[in-house]
ModelCIF file with pLDDT and N, C-alpha, C, O atoms, coordinates in Angstrom:
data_MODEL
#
_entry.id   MODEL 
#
_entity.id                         1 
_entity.type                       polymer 
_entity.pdbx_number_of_molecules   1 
#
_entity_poly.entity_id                      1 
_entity_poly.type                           'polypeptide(L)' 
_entity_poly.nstd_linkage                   no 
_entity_poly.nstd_monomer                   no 
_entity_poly.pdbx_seq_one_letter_code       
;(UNK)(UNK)(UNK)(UNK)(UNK)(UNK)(UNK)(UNK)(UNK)(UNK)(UNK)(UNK)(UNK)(UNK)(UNK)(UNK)
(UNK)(UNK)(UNK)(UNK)(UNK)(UNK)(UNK)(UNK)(UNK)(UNK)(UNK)(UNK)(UNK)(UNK)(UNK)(UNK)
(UNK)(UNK)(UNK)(UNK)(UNK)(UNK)(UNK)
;
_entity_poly.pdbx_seq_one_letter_code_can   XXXXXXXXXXXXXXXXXXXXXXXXXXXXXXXXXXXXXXX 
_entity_poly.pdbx_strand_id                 A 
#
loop_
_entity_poly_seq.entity_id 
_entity_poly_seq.num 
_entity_poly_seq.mon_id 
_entity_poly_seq.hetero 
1 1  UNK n 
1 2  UNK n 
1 3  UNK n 
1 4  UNK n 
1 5  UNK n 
1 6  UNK n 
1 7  UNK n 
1 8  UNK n 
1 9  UNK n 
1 10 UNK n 
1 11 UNK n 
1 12 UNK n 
1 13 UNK n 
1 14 UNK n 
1 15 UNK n 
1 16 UNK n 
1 17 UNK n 
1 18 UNK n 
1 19 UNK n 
1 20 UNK n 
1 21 UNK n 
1 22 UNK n 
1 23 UNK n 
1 24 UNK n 
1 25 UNK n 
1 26 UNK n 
1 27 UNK n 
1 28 UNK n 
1 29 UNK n 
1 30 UNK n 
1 31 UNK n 
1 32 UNK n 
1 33 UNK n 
1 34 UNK n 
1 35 UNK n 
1 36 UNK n 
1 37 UNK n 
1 38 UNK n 
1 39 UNK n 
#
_struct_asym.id          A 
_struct_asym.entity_id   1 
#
loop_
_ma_qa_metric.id 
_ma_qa_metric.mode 
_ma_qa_metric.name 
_ma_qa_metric.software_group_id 
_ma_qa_metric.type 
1 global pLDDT . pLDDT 
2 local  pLDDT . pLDDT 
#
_ma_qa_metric_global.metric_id      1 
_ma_qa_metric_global.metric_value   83.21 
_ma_qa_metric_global.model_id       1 
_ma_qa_metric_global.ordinal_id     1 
#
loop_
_ma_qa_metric_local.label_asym_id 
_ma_qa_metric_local.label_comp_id 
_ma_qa_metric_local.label_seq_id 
_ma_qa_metric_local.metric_id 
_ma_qa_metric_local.metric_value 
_ma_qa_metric_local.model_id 
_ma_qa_metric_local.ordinal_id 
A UNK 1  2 62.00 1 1  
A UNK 2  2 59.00 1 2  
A UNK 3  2 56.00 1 3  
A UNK 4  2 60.00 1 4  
A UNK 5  2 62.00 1 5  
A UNK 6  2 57.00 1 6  
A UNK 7  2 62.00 1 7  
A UNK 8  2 63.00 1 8  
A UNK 9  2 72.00 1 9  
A UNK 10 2 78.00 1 10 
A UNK 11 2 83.00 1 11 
A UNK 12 2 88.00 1 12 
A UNK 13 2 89.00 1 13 
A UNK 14 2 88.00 1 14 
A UNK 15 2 90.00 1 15 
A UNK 16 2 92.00 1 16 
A UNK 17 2 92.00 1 17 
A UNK 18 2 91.00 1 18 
A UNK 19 2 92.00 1 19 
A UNK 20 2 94.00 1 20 
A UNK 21 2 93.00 1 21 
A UNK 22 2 93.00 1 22 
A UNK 23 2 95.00 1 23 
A UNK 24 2 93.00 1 24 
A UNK 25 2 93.00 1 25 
A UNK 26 2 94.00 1 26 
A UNK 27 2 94.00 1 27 
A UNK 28 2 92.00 1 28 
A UNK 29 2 91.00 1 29 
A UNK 30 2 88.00 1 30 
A UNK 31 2 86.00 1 31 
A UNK 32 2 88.00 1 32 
A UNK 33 2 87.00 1 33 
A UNK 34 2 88.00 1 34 
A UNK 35 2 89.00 1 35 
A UNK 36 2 88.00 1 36 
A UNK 37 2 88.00 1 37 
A UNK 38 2 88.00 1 38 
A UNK 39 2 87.00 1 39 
#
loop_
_atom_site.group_PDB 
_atom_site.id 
_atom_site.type_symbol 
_atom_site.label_atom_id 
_atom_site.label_alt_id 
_atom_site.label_comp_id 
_atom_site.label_asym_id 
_atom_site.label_entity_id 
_atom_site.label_seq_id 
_atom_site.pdbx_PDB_ins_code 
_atom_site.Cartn_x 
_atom_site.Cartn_y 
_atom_site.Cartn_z 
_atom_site.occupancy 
_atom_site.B_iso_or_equiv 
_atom_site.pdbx_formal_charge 
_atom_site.auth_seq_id 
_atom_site.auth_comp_id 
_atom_site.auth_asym_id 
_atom_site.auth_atom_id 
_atom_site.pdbx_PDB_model_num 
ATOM 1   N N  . UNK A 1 1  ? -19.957 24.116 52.806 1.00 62.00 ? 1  UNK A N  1 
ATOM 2   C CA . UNK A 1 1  ? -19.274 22.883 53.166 1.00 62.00 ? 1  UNK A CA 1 
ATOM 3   C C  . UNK A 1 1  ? -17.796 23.044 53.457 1.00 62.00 ? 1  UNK A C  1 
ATOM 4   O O  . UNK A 1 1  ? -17.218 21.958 53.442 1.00 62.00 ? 1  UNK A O  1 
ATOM 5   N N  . UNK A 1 2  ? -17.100 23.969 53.689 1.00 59.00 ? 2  UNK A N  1 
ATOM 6   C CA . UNK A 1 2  ? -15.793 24.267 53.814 1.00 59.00 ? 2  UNK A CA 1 
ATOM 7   C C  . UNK A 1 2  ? -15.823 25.415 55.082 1.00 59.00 ? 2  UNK A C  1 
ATOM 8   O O  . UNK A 1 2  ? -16.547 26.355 55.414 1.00 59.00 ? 2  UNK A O  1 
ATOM 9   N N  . UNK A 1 3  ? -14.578 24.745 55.583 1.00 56.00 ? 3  UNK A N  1 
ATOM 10  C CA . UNK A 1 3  ? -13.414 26.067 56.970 1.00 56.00 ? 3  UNK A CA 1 
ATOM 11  C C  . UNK A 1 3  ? -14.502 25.712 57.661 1.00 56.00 ? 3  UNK A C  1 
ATOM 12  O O  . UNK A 1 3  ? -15.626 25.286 57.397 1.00 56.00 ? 3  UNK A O  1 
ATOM 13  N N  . UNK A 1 4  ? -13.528 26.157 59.160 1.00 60.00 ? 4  UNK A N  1 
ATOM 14  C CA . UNK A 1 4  ? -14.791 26.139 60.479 1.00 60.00 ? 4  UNK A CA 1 
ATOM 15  C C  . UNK A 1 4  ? -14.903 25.190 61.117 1.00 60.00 ? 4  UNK A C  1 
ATOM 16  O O  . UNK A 1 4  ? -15.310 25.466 62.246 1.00 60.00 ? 4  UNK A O  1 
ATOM 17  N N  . UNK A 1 5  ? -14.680 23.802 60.899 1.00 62.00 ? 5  UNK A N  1 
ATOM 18  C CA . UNK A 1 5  ? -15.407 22.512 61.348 1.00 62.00 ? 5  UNK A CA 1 
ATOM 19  C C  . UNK A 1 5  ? -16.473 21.785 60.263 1.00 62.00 ? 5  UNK A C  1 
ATOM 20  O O  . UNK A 1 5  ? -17.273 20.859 60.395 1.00 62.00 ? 5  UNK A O  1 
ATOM 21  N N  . UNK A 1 6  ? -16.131 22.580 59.215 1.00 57.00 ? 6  UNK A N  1 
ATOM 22  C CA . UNK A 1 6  ? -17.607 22.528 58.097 1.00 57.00 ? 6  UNK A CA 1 
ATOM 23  C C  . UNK A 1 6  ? -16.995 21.545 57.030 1.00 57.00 ? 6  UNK A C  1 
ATOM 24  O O  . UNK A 1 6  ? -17.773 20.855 56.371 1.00 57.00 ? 6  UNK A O  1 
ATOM 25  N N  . UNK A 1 7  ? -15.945 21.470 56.875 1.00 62.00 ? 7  UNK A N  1 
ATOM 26  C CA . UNK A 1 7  ? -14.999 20.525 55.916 1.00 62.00 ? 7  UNK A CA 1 
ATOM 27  C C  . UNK A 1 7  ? -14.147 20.394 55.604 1.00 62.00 ? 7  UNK A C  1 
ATOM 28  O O  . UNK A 1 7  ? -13.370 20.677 56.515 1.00 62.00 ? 7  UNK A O  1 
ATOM 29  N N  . UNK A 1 8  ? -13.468 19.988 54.457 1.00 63.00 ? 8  UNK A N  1 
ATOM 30  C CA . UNK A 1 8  ? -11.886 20.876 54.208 1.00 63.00 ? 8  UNK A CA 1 
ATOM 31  C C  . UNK A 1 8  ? -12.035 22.191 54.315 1.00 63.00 ? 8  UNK A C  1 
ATOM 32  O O  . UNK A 1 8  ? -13.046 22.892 54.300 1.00 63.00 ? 8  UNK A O  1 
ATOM 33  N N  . UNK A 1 9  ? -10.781 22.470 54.438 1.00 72.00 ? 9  UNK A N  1 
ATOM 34  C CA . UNK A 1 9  ? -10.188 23.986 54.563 1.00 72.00 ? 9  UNK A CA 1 
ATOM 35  C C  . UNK A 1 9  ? -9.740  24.666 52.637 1.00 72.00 ? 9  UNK A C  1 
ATOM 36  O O  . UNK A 1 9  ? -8.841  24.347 51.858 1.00 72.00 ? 9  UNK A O  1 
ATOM 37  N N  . UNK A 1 10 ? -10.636 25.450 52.558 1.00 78.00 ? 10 UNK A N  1 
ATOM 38  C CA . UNK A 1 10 ? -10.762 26.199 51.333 1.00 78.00 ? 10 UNK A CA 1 
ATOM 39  C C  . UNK A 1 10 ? -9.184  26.153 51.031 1.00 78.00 ? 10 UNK A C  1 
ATOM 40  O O  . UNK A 1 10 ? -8.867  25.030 50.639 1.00 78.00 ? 10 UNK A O  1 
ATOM 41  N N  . UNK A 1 11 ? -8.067  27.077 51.101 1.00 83.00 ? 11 UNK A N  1 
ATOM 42  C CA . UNK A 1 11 ? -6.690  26.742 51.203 1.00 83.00 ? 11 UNK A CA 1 
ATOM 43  C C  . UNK A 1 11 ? -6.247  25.421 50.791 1.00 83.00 ? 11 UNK A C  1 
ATOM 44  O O  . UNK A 1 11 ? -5.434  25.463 49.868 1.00 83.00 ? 11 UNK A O  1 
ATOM 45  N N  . UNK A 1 12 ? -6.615  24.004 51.303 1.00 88.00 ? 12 UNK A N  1 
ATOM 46  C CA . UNK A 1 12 ? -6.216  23.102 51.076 1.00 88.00 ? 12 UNK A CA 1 
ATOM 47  C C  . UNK A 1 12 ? -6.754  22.435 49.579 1.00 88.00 ? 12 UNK A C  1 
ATOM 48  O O  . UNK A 1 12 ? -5.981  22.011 48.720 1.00 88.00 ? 12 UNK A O  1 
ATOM 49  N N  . UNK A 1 13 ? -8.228  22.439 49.468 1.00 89.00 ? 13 UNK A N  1 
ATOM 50  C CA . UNK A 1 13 ? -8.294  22.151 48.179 1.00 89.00 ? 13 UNK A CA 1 
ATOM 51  C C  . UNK A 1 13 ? -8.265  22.955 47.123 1.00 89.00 ? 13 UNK A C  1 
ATOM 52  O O  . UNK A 1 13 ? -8.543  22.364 46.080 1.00 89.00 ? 13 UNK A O  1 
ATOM 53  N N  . UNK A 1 14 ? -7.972  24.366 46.980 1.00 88.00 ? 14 UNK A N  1 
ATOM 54  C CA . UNK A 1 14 ? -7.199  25.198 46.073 1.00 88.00 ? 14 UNK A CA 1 
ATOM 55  C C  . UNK A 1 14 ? -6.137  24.592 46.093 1.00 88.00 ? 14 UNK A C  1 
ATOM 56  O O  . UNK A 1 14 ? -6.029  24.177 44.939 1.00 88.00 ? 14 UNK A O  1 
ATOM 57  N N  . UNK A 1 15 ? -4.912  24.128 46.888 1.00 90.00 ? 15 UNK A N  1 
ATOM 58  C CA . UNK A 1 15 ? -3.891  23.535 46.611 1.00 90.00 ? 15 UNK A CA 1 
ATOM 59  C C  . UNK A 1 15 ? -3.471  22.108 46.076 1.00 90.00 ? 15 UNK A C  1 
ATOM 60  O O  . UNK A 1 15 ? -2.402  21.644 45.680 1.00 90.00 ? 15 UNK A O  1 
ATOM 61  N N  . UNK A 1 16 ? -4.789  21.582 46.231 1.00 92.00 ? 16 UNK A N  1 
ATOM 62  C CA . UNK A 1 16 ? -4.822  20.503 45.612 1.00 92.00 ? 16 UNK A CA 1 
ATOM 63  C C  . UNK A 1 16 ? -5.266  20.487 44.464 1.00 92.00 ? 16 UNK A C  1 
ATOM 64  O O  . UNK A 1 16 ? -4.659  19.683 43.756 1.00 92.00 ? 16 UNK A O  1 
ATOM 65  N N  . UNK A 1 17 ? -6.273  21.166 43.831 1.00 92.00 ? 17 UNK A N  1 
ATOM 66  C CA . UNK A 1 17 ? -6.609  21.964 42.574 1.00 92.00 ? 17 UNK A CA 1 
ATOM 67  C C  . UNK A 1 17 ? -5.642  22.112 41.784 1.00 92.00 ? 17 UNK A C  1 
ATOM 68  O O  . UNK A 1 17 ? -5.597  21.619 40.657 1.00 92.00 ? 17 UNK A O  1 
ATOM 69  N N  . UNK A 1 18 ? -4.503  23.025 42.464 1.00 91.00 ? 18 UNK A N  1 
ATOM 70  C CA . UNK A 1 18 ? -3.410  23.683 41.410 1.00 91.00 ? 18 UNK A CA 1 
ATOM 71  C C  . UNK A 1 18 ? -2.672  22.622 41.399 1.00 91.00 ? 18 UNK A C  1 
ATOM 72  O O  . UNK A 1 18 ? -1.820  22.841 40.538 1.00 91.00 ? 18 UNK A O  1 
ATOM 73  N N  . UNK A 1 19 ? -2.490  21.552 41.873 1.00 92.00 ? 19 UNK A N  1 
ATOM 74  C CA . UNK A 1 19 ? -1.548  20.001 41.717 1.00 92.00 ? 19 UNK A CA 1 
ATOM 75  C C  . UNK A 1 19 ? -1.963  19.677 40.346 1.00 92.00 ? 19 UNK A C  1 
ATOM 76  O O  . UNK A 1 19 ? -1.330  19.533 39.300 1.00 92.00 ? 19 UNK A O  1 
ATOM 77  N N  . UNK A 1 20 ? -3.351  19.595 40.687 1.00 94.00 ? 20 UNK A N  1 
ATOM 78  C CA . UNK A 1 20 ? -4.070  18.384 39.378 1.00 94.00 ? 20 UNK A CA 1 
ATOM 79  C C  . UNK A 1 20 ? -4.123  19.285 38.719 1.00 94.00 ? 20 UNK A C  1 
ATOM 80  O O  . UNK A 1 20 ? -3.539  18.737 37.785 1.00 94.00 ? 20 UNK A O  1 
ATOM 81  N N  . UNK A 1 21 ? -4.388  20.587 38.222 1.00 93.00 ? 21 UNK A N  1 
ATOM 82  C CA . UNK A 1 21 ? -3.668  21.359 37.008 1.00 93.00 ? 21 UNK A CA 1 
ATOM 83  C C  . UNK A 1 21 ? -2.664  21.304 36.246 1.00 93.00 ? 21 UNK A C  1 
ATOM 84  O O  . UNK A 1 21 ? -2.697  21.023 35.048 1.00 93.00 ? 21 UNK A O  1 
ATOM 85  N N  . UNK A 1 22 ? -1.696  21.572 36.901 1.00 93.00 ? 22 UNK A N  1 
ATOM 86  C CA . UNK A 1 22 ? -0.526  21.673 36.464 1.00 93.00 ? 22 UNK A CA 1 
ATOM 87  C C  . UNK A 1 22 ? -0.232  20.102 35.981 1.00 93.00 ? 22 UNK A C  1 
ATOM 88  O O  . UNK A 1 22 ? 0.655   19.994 35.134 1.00 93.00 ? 22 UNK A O  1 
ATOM 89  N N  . UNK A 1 23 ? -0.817  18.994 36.383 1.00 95.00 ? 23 UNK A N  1 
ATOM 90  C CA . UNK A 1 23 ? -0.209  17.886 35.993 1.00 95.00 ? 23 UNK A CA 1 
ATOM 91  C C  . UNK A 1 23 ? -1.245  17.623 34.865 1.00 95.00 ? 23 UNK A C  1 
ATOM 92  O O  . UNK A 1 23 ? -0.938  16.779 34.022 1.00 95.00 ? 23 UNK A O  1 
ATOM 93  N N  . UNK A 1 24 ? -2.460  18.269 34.761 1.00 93.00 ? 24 UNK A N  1 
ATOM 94  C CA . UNK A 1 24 ? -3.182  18.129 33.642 1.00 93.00 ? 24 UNK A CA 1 
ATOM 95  C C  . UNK A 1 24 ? -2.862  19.184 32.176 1.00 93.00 ? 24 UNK A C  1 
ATOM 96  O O  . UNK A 1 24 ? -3.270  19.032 31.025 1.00 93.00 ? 24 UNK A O  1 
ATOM 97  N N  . UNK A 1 25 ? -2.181  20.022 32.629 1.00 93.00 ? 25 UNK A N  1 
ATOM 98  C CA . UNK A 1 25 ? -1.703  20.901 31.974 1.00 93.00 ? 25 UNK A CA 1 
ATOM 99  C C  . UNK A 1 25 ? -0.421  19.838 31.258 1.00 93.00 ? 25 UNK A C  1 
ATOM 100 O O  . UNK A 1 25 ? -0.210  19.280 30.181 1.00 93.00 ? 25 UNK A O  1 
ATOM 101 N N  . UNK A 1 26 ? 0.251   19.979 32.625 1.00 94.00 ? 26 UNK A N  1 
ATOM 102 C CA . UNK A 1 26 ? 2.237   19.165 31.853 1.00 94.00 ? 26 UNK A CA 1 
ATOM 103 C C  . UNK A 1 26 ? 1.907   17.899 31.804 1.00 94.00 ? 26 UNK A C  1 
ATOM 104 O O  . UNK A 1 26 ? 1.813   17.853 30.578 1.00 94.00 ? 26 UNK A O  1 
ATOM 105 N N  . UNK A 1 27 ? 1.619   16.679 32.188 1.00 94.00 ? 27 UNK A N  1 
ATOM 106 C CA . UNK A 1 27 ? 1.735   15.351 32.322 1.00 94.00 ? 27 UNK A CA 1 
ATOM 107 C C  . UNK A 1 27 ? 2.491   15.456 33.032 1.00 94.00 ? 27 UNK A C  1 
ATOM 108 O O  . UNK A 1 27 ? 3.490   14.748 32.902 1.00 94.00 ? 27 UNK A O  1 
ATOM 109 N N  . UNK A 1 28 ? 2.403   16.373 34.122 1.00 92.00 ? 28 UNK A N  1 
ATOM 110 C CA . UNK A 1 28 ? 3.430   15.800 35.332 1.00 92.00 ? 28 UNK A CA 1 
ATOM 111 C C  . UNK A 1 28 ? 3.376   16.732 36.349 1.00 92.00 ? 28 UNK A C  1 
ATOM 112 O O  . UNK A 1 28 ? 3.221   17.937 36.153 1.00 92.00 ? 28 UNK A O  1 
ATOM 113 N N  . UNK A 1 29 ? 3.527   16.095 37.673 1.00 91.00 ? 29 UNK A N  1 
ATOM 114 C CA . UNK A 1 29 ? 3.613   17.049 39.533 1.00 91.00 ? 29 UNK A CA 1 
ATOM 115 C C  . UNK A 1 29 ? 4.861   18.219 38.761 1.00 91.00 ? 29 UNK A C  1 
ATOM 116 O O  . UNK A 1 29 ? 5.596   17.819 37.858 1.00 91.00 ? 29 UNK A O  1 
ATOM 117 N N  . UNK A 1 30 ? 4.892   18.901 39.011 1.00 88.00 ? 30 UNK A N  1 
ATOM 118 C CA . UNK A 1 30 ? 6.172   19.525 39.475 1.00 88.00 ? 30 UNK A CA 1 
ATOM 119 C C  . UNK A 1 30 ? 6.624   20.301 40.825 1.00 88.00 ? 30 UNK A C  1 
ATOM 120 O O  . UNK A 1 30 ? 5.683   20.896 41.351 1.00 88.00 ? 30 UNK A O  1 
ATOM 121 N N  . UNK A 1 31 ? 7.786   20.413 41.452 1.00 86.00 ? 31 UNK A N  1 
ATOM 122 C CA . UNK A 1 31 ? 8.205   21.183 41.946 1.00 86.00 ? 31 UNK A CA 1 
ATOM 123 C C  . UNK A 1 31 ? 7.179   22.493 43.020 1.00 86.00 ? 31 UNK A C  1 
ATOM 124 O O  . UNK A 1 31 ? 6.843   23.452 42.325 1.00 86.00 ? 31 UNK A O  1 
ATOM 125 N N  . UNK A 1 32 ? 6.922   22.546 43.838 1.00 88.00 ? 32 UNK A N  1 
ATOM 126 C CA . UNK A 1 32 ? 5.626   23.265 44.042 1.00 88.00 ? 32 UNK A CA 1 
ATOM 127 C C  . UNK A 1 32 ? 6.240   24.102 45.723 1.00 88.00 ? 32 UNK A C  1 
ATOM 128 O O  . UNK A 1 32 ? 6.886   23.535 46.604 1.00 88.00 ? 32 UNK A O  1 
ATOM 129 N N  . UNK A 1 33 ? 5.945   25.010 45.717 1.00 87.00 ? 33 UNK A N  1 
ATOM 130 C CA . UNK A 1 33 ? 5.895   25.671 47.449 1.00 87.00 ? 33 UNK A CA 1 
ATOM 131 C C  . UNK A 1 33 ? 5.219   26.575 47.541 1.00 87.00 ? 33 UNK A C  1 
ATOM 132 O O  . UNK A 1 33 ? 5.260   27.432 46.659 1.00 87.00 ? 33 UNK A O  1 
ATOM 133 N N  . UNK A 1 34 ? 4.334   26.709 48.667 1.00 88.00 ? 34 UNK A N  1 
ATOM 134 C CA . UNK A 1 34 ? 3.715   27.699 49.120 1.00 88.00 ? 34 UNK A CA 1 
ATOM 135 C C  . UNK A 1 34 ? 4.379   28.290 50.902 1.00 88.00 ? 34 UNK A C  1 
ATOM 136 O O  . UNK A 1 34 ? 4.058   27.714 51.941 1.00 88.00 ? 34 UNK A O  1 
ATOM 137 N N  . UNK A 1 35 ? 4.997   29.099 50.864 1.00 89.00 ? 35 UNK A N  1 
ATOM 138 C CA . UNK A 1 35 ? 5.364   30.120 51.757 1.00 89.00 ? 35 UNK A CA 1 
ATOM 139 C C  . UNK A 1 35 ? 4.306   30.017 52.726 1.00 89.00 ? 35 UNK A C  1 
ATOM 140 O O  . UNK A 1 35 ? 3.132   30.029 52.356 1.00 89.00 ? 35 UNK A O  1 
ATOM 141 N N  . UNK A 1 36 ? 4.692   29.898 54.179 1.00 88.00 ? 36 UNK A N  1 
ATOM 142 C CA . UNK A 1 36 ? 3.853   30.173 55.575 1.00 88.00 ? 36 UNK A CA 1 
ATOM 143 C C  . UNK A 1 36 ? 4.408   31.008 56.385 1.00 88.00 ? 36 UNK A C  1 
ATOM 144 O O  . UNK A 1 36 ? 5.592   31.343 56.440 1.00 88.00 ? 36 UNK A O  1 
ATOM 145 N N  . UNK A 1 37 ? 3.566   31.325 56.990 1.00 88.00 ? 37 UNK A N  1 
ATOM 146 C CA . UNK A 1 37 ? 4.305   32.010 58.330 1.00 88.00 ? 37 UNK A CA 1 
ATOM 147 C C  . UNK A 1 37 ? 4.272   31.215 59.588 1.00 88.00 ? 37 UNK A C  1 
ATOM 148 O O  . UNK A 1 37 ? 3.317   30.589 60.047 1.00 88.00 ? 37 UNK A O  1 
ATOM 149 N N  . UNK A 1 38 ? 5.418   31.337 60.047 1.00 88.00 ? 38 UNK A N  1 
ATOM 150 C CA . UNK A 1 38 ? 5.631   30.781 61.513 1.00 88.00 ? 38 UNK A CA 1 
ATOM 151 C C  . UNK A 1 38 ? 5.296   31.987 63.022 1.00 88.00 ? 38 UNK A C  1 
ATOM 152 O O  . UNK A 1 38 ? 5.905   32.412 64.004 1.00 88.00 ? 38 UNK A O  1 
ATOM 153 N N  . UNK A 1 39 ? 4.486   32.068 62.634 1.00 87.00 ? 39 UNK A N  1 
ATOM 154 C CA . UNK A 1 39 ? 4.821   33.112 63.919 1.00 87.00 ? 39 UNK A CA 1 
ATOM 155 C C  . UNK A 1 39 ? 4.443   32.514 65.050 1.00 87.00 ? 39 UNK A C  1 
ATOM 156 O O  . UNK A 1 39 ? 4.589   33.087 66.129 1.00 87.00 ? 39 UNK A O  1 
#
């Protein structure tokens, strides 16, 4: 059910994953970046 045309993009809900972690972890979002490339 994921990448391709098949659904979300694997990448995206790992990153949304590690949101609701960390705020289940702290009681709170914090501060967050993930590095891209522009090429």
């Amino acid at each position: 059910g994921f990448g391709a045309g098949a659904g979300p993009r694997r990448e995206a809900l790992v990153q949304v994953a590690l949101q609701v972690a960390f705020y289940r972890a702290h009681g709170s979002l914090c501060a967050t970046c993930e590095p891209l490339s522009l090429r």
